[in-house]
Each structure stands twice: as C-alpha cells, then as structure tokens.
PDB file of N, CA and C in Angstrom:
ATOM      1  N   UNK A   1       0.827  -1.194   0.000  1.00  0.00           N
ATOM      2  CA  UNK A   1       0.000   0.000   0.000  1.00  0.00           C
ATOM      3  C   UNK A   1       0.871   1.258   0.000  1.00  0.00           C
ATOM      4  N   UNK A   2       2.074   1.070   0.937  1.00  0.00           N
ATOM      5  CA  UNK A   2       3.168   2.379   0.685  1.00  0.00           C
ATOM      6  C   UNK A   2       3.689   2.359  -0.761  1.00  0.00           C
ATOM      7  N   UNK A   3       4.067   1.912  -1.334  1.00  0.00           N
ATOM      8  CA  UNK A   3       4.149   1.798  -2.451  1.00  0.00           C
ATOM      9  C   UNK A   3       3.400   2.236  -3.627  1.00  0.00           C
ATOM     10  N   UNK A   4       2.129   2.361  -3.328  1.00  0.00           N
ATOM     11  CA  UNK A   4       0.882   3.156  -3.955  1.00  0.00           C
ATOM     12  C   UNK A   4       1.289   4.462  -4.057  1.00  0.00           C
ATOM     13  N   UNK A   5       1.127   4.978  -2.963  1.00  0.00           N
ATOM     14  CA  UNK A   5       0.982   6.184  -2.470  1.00  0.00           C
ATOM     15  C   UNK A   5       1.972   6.857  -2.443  1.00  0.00           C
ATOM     16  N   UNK A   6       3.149   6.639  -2.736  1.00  0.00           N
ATOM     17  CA  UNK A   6       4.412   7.201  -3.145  1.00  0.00           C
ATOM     18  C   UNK A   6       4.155   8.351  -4.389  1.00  0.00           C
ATOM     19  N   UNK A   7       3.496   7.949  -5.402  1.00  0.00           N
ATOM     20  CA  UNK A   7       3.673   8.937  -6.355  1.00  0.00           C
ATOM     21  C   UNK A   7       2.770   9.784  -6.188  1.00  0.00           C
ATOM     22  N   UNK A   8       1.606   9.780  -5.137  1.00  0.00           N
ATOM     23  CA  UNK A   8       0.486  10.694  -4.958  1.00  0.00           C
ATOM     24  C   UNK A   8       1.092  12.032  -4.562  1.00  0.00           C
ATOM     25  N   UNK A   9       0.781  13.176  -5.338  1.00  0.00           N
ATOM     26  CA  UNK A   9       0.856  14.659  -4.420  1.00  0.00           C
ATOM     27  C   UNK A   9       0.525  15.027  -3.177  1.00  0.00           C
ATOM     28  N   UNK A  10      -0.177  14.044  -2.515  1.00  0.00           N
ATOM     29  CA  UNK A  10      -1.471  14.493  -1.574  1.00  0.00           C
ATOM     30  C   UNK A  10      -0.654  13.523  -0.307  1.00  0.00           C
ATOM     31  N   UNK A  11       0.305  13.038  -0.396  1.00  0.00           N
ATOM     32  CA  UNK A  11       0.419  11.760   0.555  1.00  0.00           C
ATOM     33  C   UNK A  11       1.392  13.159   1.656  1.00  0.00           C
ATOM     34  N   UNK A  12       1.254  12.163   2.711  1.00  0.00           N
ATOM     35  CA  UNK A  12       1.803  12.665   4.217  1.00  0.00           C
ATOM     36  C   UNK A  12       2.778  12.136   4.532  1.00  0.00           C
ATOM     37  N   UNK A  13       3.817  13.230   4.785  1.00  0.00           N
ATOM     38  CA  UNK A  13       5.090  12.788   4.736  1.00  0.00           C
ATOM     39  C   UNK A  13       5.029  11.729   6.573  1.00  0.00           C
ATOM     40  N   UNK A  14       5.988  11.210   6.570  1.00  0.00           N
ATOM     41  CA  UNK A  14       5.984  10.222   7.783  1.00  0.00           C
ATOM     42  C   UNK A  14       6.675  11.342   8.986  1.00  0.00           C
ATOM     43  N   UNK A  15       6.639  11.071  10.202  1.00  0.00           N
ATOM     44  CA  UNK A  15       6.853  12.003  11.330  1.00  0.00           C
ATOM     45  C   UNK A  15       7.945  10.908  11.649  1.00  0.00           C
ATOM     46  N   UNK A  16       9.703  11.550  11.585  1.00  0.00           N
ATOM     47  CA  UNK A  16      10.460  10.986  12.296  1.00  0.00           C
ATOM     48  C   UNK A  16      10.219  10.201  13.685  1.00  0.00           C
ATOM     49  N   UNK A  17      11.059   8.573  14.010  1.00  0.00           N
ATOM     50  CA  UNK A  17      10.781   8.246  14.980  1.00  0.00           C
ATOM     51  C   UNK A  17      10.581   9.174  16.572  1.00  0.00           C
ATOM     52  N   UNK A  18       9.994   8.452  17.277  1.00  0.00           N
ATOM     53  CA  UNK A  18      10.464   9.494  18.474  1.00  0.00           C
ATOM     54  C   UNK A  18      10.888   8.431  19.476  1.00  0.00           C
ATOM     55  N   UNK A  19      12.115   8.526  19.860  1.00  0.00           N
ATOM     56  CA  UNK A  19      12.808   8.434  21.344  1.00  0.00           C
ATOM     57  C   UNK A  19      12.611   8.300  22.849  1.00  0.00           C
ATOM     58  N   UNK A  20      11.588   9.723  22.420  1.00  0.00           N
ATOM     59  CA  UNK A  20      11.572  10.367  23.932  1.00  0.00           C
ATOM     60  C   UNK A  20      10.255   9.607  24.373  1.00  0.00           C
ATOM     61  N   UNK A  21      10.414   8.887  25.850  1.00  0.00           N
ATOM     62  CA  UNK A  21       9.327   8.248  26.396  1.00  0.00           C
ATOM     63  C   UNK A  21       8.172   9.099  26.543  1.00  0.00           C
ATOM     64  N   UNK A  22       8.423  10.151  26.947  1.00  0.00           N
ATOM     65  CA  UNK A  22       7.562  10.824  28.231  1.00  0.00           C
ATOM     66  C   UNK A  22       6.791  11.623  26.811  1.00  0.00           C
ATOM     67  N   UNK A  23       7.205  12.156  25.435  1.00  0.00           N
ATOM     68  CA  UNK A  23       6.416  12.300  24.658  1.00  0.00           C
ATOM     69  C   UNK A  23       5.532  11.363  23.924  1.00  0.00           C
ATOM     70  N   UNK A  24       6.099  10.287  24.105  1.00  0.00           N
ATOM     71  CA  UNK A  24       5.281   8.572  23.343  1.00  0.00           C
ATOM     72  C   UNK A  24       4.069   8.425  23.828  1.00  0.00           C
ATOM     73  N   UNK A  25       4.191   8.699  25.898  1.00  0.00           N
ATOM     74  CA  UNK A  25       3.219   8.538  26.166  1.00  0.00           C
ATOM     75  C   UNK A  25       1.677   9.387  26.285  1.00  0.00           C
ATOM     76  N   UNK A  26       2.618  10.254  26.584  1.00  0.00           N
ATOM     77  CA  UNK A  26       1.459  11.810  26.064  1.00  0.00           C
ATOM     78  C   UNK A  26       0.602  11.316  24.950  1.00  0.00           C
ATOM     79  N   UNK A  27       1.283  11.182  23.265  1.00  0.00           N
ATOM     80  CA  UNK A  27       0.972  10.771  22.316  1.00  0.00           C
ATOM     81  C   UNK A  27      -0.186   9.614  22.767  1.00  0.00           C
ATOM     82  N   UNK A  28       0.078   8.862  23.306  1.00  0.00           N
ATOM     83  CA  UNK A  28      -0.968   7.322  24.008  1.00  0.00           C
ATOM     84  C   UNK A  28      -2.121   8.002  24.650  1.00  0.00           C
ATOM     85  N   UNK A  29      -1.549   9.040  25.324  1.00  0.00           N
ATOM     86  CA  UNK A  29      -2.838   9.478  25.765  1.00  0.00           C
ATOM     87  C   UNK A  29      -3.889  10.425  25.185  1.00  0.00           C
ATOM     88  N   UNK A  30      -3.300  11.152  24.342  1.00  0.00           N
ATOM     89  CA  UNK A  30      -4.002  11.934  23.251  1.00  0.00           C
ATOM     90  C   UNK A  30      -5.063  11.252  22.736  1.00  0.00           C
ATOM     91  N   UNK A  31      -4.334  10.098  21.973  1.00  0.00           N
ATOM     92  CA  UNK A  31      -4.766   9.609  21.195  1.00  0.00           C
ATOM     93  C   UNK A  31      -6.193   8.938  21.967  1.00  0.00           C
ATOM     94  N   UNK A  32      -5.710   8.293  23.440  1.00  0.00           N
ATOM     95  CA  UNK A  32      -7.526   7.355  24.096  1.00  0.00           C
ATOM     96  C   UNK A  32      -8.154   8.349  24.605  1.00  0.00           C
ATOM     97  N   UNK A  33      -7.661  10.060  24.612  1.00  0.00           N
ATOM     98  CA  UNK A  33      -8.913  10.488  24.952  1.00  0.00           C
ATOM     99  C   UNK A  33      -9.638  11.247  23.884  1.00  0.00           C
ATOM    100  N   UNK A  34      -8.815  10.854  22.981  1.00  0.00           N
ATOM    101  CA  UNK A  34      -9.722  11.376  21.402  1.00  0.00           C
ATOM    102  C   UNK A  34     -10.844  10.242  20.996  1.00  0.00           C
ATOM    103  N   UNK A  35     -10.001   8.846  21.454  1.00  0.00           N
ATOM    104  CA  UNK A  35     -11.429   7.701  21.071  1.00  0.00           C
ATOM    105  C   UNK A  35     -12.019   7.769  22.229  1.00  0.00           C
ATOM    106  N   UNK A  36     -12.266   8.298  23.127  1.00  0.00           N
ATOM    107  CA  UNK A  36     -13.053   7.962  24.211  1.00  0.00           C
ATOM    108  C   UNK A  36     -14.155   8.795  24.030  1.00  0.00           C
ATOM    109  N   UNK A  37     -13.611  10.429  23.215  1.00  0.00           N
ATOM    110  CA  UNK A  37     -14.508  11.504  23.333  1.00  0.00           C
ATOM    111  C   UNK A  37     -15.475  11.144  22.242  1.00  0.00           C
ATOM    112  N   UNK A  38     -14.904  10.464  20.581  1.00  0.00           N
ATOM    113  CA  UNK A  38     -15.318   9.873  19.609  1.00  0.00           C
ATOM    114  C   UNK A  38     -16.316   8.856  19.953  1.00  0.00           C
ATOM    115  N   UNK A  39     -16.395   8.138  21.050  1.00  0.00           N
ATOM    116  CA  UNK A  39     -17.069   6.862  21.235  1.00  0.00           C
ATOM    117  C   UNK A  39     -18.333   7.646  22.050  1.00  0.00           C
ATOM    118  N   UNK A  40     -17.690   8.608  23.277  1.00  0.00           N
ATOM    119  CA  UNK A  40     -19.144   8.925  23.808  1.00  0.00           C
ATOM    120  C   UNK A  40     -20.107  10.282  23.086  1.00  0.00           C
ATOM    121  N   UNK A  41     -19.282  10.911  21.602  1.00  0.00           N
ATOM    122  CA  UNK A  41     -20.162  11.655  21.123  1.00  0.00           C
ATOM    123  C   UNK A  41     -21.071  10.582  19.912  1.00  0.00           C
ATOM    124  N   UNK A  42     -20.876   9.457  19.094  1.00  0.00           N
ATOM    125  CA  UNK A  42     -21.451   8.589  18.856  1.00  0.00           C
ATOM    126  C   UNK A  42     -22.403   7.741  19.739  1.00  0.00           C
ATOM    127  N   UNK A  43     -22.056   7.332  20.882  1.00  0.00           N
ATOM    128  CA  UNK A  43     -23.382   7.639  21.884  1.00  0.00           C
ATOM    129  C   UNK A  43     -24.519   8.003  21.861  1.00  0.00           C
ATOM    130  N   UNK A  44     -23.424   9.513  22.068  1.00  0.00           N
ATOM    131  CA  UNK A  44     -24.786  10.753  22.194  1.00  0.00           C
ATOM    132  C   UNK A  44     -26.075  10.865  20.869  1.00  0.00           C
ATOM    133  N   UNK A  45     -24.935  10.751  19.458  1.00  0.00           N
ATOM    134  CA  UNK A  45     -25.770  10.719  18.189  1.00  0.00           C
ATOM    135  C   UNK A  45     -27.046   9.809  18.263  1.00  0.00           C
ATOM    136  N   UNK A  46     -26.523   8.772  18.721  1.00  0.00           N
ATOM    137  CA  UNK A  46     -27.144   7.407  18.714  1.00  0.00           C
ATOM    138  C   UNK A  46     -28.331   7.309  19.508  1.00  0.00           C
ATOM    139  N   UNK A  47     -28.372   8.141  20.362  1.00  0.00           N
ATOM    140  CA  UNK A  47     -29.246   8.219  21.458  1.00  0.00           C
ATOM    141  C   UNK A  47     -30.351   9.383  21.371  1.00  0.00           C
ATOM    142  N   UNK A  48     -29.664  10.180  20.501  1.00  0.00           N
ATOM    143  CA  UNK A  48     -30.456  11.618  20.293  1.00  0.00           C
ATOM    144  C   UNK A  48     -31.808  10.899  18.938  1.00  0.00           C
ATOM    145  N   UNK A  49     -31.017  10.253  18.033  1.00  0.00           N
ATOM    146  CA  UNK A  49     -31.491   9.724  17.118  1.00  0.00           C
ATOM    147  C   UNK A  49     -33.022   8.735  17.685  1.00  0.00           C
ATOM    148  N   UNK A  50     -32.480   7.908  18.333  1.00  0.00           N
ATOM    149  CA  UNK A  50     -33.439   6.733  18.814  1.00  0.00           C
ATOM    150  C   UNK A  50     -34.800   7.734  19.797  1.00  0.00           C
ATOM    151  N   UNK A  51     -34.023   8.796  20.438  1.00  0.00           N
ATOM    152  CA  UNK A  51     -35.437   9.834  21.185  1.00  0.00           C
ATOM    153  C   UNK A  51     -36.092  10.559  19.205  1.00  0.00           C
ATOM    154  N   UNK A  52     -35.175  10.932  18.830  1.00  0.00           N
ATOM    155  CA  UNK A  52     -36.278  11.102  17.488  1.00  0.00           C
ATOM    156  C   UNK A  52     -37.485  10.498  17.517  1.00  0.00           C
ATOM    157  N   UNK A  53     -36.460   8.954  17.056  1.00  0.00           N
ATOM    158  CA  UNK A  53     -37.727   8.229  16.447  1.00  0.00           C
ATOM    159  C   UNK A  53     -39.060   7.555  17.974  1.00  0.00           C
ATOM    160  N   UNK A  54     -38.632   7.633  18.955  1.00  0.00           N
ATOM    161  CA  UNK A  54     -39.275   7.749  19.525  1.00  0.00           C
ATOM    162  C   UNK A  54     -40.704   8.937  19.408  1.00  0.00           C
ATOM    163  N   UNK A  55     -40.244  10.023  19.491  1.00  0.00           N
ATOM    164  CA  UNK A  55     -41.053  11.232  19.607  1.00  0.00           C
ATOM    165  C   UNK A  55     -41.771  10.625  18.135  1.00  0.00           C
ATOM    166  N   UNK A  56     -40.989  10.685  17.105  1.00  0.00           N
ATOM    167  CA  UNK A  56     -41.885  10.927  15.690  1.00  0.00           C
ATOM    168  C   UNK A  56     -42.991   9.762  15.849  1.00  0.00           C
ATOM    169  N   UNK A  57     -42.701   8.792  16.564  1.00  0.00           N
ATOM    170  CA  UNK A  57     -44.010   7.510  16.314  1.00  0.00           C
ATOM    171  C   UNK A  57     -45.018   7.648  17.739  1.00  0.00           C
ATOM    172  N   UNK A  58     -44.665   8.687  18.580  1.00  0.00           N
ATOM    173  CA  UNK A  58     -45.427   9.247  19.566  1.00  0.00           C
ATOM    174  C   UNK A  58     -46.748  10.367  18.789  1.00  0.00           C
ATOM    175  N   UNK A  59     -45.436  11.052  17.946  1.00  0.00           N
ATOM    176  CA  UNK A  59     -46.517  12.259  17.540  1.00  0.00           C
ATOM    177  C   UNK A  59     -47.650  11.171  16.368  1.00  0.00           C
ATOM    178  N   UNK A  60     -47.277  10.149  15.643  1.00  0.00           N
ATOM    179  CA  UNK A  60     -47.301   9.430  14.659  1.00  0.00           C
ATOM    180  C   UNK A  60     -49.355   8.813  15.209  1.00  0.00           C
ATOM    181  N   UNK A  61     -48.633   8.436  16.462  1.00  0.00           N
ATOM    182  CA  UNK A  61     -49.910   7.235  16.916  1.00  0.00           C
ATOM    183  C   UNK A  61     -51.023   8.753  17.752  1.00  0.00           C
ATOM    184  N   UNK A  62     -50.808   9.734  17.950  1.00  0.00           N
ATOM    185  CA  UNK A  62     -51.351  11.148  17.917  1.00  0.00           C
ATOM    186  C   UNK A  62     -52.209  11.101  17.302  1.00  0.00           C
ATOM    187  N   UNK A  63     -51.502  11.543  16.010  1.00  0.00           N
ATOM    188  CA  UNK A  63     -52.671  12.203  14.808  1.00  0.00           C
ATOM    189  C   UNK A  63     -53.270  10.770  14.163  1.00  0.00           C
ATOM    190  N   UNK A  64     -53.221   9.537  14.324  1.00  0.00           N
ATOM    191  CA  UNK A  64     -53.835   8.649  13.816  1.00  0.00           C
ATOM    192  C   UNK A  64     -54.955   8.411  14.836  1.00  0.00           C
ATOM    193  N   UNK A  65     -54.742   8.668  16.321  1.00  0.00           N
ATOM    194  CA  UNK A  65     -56.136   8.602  16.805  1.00  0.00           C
ATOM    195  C   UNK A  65     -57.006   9.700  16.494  1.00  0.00           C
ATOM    196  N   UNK A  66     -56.705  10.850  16.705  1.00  0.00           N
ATOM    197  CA  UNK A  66     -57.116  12.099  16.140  1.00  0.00           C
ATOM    198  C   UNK A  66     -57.753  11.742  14.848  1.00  0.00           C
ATOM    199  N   UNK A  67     -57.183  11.286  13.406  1.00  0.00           N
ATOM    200  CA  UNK A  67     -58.147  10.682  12.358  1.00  0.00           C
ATOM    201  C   UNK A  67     -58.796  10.336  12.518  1.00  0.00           C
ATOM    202  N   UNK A  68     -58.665   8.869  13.228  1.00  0.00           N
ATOM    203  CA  UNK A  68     -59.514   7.684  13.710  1.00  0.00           C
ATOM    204  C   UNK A  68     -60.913   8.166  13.885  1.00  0.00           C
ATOM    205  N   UNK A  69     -60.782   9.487  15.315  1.00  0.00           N
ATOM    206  CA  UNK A  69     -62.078   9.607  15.931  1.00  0.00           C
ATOM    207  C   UNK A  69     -62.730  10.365  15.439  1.00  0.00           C
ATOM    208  N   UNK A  70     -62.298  11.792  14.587  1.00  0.00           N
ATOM    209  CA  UNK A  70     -63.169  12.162  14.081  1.00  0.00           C
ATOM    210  C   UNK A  70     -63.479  11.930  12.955  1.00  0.00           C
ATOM    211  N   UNK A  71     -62.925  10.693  11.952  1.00  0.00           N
ATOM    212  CA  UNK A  71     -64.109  10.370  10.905  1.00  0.00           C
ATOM    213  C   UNK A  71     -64.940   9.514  11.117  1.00  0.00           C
ATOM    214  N   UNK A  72     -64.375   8.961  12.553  1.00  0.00           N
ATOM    215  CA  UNK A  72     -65.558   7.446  12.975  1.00  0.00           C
ATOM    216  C   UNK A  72     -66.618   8.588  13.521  1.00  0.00           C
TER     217      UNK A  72
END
C-alpha cells in the first residue's frame, strides 16, 4: 500500500521516529482520549437519534387517533 501512495501529491510525509518516552506517552494518551470523546459523542448521536424516532411515532400514533375519531 506504501508503495501506492508514493507517487500521490497528496500523501503525508511520515513524522520521524520518536525516542523520547515521556512524549510517546502523552501521544498514548491523546490519542484514548480522542477515542473515548469519539465513542461517547457517537453515543450521544445514537441516542439523540433513537429519542427522534421515539417522539416521531409518539406524535405518529397522535394524529392517527385524532383521524380515527373524528371520521368514525
């Protein structure tokens, strides 16, 4: 796949190794509290979504009794 992407304009050059512990781990930690924040704002999506469809088949079974009764 590196090999691909060699002749692309667009490719990202590589970030020299790093050495230094105490920046490696920083880096470790960056990185799990970026998936942690990623995981609980997908959550949130997920959850906001499902109260949607909640509400919409609330308002849904609403106006179908509302039909119901006044053409019966």
């Amino acid at each position: 796949m590196v090999s691909e992407a060699e002749g692309r304009p667009g490719k990202r050059e590589r970030k020299p190794k790093v050495t230094d512990v105490n920046e490696l781990e920083s880096r470790v930690k960056i990185a799990e509290l970026r998936a942690r924040e990623a995981e609980a704002e997908l959550r949130l999506r997920e959850a906001s979504a499902k109260m949607k469809v909640i509400r919409s088949g609330r308002k849904e079974t609403k106006t179908r009794r509302k039909g119901t009764g006044s053409a019966g």
